[in-house]
Protein backbone atom coordinates (compact mmCIF):
# COMPACT_ATOMS: atom_id res chain seq x y z
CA UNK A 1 -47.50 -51.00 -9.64
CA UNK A 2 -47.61 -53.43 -6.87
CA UNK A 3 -49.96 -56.49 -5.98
CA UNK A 4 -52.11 -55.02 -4.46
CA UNK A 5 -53.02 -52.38 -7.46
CA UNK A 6 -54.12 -54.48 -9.48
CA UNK A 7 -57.95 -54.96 -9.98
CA UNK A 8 -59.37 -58.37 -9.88
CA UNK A 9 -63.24 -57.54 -9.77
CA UNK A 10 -63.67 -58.92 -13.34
CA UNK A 11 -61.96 -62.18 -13.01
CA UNK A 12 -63.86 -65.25 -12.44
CA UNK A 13 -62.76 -66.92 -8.69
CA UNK A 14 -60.71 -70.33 -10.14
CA UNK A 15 -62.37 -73.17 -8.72
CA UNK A 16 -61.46 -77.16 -8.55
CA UNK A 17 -63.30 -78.27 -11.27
CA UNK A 18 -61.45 -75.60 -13.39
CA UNK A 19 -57.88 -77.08 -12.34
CA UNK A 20 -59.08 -80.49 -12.60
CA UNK A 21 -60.02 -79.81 -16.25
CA UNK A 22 -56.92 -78.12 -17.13
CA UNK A 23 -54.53 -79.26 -19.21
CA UNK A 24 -50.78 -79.39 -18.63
CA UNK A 25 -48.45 -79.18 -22.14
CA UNK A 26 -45.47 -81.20 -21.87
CA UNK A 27 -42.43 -79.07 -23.69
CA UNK A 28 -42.43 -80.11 -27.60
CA UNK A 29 -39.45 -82.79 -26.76
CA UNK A 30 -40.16 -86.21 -28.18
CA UNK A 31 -40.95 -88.59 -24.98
CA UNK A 32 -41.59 -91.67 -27.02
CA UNK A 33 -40.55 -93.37 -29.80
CA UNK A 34 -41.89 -92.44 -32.74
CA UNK A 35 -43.45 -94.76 -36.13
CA UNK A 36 -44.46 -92.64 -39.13
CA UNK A 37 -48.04 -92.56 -39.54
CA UNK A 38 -50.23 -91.42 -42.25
CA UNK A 39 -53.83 -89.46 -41.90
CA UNK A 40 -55.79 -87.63 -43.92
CA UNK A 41 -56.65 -84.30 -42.60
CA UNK A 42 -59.81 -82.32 -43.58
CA UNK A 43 -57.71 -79.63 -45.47
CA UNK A 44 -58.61 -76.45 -43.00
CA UNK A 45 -57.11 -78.22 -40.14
CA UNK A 46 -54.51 -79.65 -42.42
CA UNK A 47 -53.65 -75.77 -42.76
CA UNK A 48 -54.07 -74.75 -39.62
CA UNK A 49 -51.96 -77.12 -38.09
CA UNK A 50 -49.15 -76.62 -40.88
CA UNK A 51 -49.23 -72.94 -40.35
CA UNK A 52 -47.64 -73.66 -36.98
CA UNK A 53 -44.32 -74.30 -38.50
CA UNK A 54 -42.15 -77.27 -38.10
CA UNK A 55 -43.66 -78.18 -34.95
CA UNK A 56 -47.21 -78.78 -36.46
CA UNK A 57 -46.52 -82.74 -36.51
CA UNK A 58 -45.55 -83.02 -32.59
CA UNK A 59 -48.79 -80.39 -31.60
CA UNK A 60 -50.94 -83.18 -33.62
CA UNK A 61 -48.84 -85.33 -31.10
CA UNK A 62 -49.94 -84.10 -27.84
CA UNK A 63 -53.22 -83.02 -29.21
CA UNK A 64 -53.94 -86.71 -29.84
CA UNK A 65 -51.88 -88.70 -26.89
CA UNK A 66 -54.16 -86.20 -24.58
CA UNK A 67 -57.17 -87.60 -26.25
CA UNK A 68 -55.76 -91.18 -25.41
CA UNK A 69 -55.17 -90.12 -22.10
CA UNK A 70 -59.11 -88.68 -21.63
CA UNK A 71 -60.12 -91.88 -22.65
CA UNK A 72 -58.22 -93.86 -21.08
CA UNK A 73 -59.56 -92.60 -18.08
CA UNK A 74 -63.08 -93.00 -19.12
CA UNK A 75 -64.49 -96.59 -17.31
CA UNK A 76 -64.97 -99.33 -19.78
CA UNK A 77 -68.07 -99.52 -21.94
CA UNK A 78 -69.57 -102.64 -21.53
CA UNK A 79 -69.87 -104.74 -24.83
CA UNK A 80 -72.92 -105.11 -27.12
CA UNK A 81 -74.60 -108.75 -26.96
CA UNK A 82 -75.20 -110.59 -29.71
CA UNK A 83 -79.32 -112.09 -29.48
């Protein structure tokens, strides 16, 4: 089968807002230094995450430095005043 074969017709056209959305996974190698931290999971996600093997505790990792990251980006919120 070449290129040119293939059938395309049902794919959505990628557009900008798509790639600028996206999300780019590091490889599972520890970038920073790490402290041990304990959470309390709700226990379905505790599960889910843990059936992932022994790299469940650097997914959570990622899952959460990305949710840093998208806030990070987010402009400041402007503090509540006191009357």
């Amino acid at each position: 089968m070449t290129d040119e074969d293939i059938d395309f017709s049902e794919i959505p056209e990628a557009t900008e807002e798509m790639f600028a959305r996206g999300v780019m996974r590091p490889g599972l190698s520890v970038t920073h230094p790490r402290e041990e931290f304990t959470v309390k999971l709700d226990r379905d996600l505790a599960k889910w995450y843990g059936d992932m093997g022994q790299d469940s505790s650097t997914i959570i990792n990622l899952v959460l430095r990305r949710y840093m990251q998208e806030e990070l980006r987010k402009p400041a919120r402007p503090k509540a005043r006191r009357a």
